[in-house]
Protein backbone atom coordinates (compact mmCIF):
# COMPACT_ATOMS: atom_id res chain seq x y z
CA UNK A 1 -5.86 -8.47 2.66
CA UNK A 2 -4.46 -5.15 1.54
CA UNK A 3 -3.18 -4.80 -1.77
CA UNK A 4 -0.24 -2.27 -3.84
CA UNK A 5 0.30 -2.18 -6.95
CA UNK A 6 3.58 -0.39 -8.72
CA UNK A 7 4.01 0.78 -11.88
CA UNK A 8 7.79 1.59 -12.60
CA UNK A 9 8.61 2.52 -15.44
CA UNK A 10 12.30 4.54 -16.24
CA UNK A 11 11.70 6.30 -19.61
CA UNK A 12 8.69 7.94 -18.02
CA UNK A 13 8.78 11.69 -16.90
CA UNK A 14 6.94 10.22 -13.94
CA UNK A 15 8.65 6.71 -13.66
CA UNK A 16 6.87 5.10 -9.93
CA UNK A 17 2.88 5.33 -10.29
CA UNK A 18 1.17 3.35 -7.25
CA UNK A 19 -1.99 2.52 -6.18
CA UNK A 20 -2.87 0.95 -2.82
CA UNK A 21 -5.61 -0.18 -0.67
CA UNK A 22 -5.58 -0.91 3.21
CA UNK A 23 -7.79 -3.48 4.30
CA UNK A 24 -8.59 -3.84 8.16
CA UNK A 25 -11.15 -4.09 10.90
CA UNK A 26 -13.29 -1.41 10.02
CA UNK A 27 -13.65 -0.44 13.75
CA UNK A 28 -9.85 0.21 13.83
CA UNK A 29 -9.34 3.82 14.23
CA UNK A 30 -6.98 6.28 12.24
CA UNK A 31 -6.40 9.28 10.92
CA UNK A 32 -5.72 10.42 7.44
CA UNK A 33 -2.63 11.39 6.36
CA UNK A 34 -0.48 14.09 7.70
CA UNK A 35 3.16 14.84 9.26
CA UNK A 36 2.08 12.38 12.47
CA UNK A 37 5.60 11.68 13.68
CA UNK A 38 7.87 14.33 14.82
CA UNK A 39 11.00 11.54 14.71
CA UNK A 40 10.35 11.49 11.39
CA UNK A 41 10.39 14.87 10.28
CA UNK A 42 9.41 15.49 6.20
CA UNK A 43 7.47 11.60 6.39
CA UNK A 44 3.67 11.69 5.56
CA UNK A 45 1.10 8.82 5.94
CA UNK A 46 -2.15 8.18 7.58
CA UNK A 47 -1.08 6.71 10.88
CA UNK A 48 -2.85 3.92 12.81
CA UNK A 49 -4.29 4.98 15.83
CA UNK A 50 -3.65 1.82 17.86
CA UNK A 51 0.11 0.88 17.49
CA UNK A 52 1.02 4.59 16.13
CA UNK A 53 2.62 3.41 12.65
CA UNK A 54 0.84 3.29 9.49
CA UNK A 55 0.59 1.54 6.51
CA UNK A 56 2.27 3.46 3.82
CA UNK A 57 4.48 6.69 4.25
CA UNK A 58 5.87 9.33 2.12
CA UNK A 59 8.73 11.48 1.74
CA UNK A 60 7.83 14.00 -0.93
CA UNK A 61 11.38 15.30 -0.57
CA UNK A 62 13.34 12.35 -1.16
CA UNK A 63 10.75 10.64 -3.83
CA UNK A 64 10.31 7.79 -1.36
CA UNK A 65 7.23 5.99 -0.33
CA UNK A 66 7.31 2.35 1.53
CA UNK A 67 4.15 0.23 1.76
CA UNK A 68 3.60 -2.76 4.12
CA UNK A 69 1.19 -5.65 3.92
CA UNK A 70 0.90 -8.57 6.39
CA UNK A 71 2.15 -11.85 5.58
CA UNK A 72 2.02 -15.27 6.02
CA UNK A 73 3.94 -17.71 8.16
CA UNK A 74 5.33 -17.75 11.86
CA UNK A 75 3.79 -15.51 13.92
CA UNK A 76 6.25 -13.64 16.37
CA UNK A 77 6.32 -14.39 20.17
CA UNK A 78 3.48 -12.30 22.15
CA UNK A 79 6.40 -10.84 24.64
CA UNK A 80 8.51 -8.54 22.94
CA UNK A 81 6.22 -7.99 19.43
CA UNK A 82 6.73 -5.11 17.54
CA UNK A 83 4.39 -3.34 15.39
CA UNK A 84 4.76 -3.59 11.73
CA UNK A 85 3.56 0.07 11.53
CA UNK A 86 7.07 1.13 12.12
CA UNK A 87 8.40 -0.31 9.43
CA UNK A 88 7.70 1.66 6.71
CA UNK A 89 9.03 4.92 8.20
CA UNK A 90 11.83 3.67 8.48
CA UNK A 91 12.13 2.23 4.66
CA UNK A 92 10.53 5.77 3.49
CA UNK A 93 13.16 8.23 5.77
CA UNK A 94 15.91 5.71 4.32
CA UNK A 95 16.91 4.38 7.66
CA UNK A 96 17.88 0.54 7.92
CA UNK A 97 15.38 -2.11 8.87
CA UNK A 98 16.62 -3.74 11.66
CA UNK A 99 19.07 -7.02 11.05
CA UNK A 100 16.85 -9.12 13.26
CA UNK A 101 13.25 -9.55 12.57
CA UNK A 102 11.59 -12.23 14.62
CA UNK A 103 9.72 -9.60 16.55
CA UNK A 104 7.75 -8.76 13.68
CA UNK A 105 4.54 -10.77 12.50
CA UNK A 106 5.01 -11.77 8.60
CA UNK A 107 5.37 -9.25 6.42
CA UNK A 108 5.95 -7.76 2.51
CA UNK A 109 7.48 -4.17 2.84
CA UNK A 110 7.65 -2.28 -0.64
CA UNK A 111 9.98 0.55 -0.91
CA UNK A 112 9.81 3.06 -3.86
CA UNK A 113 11.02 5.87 -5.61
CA UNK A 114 12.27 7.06 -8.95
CA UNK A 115 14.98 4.05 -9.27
CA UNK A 116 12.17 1.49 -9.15
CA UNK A 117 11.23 -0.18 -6.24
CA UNK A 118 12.45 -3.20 -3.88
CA UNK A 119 10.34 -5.26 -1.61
CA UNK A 120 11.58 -7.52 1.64
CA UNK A 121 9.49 -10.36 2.82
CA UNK A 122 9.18 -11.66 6.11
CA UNK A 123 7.86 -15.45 6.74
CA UNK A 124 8.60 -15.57 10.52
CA UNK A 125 11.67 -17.85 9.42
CA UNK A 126 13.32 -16.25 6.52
CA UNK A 127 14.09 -12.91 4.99
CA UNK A 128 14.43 -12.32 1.46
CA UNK A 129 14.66 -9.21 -0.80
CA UNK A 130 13.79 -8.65 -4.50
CA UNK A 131 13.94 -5.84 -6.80
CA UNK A 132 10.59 -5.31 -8.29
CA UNK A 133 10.62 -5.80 -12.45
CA UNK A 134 10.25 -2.68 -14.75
CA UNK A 135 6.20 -2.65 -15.70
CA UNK A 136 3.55 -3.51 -13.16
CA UNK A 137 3.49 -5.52 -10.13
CA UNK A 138 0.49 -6.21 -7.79
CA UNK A 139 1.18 -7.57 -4.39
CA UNK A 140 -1.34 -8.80 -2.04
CA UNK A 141 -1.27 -10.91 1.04
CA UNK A 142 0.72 -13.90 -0.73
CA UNK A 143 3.12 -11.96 -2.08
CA UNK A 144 3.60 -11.21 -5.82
CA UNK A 145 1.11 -13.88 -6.34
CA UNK A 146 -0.32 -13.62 -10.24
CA UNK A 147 -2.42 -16.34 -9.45
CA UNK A 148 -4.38 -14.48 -6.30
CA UNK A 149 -7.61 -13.69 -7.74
CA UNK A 150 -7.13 -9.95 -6.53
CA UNK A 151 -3.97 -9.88 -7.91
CA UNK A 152 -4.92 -11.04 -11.22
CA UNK A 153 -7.74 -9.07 -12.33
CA UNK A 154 -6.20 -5.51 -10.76
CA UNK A 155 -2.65 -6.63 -12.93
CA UNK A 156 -4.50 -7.22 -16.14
CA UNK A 157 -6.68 -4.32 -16.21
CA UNK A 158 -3.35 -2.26 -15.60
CA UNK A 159 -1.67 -3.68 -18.19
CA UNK A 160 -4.43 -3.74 -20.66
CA UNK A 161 -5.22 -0.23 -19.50
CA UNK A 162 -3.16 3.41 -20.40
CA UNK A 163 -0.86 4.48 -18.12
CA UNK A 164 -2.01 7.98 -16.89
CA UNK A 165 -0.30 11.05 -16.47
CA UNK A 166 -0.57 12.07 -13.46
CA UNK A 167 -0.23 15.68 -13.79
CA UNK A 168 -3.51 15.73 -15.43
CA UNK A 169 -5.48 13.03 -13.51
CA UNK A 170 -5.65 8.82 -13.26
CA UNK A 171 -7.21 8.09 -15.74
CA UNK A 172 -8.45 4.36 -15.28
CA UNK A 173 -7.05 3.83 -12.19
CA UNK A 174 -9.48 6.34 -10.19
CA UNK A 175 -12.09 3.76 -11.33
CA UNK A 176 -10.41 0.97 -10.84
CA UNK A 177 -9.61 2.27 -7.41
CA UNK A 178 -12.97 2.68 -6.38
CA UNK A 179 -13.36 -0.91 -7.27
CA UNK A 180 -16.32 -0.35 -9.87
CA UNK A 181 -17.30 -3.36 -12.32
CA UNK A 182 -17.14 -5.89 -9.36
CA UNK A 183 -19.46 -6.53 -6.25
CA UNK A 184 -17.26 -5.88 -3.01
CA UNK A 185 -17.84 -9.50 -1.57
CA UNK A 186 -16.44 -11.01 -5.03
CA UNK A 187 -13.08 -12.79 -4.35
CA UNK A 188 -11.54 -10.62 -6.92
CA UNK A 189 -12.99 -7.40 -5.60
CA UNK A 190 -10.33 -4.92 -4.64
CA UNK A 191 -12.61 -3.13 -2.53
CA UNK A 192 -13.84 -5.40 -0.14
CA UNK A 193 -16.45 -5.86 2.57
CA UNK A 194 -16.80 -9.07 4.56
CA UNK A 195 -18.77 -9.62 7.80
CA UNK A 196 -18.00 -11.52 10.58
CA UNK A 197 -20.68 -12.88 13.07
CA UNK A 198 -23.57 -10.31 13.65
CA UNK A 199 -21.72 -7.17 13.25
CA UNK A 200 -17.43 -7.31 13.23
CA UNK A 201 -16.91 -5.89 9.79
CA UNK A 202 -13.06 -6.21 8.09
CA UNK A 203 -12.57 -4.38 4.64
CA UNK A 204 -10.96 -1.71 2.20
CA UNK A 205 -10.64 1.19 4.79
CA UNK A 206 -8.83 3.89 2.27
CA UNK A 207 -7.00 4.12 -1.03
CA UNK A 208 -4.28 5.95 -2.72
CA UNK A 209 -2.57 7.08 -5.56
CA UNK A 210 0.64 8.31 -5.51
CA UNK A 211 3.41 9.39 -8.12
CA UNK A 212 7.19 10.62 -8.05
CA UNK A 213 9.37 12.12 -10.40
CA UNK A 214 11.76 14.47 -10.59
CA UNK A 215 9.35 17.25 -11.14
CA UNK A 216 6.52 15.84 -10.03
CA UNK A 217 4.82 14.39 -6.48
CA UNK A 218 1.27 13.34 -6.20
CA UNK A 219 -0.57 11.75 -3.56
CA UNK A 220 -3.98 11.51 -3.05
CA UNK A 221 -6.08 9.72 -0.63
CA UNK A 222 -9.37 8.53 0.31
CA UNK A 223 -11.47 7.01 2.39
CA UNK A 224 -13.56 3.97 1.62
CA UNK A 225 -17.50 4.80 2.08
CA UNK A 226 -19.50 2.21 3.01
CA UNK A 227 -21.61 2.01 -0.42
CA UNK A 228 -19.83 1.92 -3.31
CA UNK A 229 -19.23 4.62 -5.76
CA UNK A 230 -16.97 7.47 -7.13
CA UNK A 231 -14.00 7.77 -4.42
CA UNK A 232 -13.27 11.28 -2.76
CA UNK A 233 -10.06 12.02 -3.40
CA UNK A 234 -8.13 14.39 -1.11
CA UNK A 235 -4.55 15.86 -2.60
CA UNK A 236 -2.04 15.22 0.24
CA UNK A 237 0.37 16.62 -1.54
């Protein structure tokens, strides 16, 4: 389960705040973020080392970030599937998702910027597209799913918390990013750790926190260490 939240909000001198958390197979290799794909020139992201995508890309220039989670529903046919990975460079350089999508496994793909943000869905059957509300959202691997224990404890601390300013710092969020206050195998953690067997781990692999405005781009990124505590954030940009 990975999980993004946005914050979008239009009277703000930084109106798209977002924070977001890739879960995988820990034993899935990457690398952090950096300019990884020379057919996307200007795009930044921490690519995946297996299919070549990633999981969330940048363009600093443009104020555009896309984020993709897996889905649920119809899983595409083994010959011919495509990596979701590719998706969100394309959504981030502002190039077209294709018209056709059953070769892609289910999928949520957020893109943002200083309009407010969109997100398409993917069931295997049926596409749809919705314009995210003003305020926060938190999507997980149901969708915008309030009821997803995940989902519900990250939305109501961020709207029962201050929105930071992220030319000074995050505030809240950095701890709420790091997932303190609740134990990793809790249902509502949002940094996770699960075990399967004697030793195939799956969990919350790296975070970030990213903002765009007009004058403003921050995006910083960590990786998860194994025992919890204070994150170490790196400035990507």
């Amino acid at each position: 389960m990975c999980t993004v939240a946005v914050g979008f909000e239009p009277s703000s001198p930084v109106p798209l705040l977002a924070l977001a958390v890739r879960d995988e197979l820990l034993v899935r290799p990457w690398e952090a973020p950096g300019a990884h794909w020379p057919r996307h020139p200007g795009l930044l992201g921490g690519i995946d080392l297996v299919a070549g995508g990633t999981w969330l890309a940048v363009d600093p220039a443009a104020r555009r970030a896309a984020f993709v989670l897996n889905g649920r529903g119809r899983l595409a046919p083994e010959h011919g599937r495509r990596s979701r990975g590719d998706l969100p460079l394309l959504a981030a350089s502002g190039a077209p998702l294709p018209e056709k999508l059953a070769a892609y496994d289910p999928f949520y793909l957020i893109t943002a910027g200083l309009t407010g943000a969109s997100m398409v869905s993917w069931d295997g059957e049926v596409r749809d597209e919705t314009v995210l509300p003003e305020g926060v959202t938190v999507v997980v691997n149901s969708g915008a799913d309030p009821a997803e224990p995940r989902a519900a404890r990250l939305l109501a601390a961020l709207r029962a918390g201050v929105r930071p300013d992220p030319a000074a710092g995050w505030g809240d969020w950095l701890g709420l990013a790091a997932g303190q206050g609740v134990a990793r195998e809790d249902d509502a953690a949002l940094i996770l750790r699960r075990t399967f067997g004697d030793d195939l781990r799956y969990g919350s692999s790296s975070v970030t926190l990213l903002a765009l405005g007009p004058d403003l781009v921050r995006y910083d990124f960590a990786a998860v260490p194994d025992e919890p505590g204070p994150l170490a954030l790196t400035r990507v940009v």
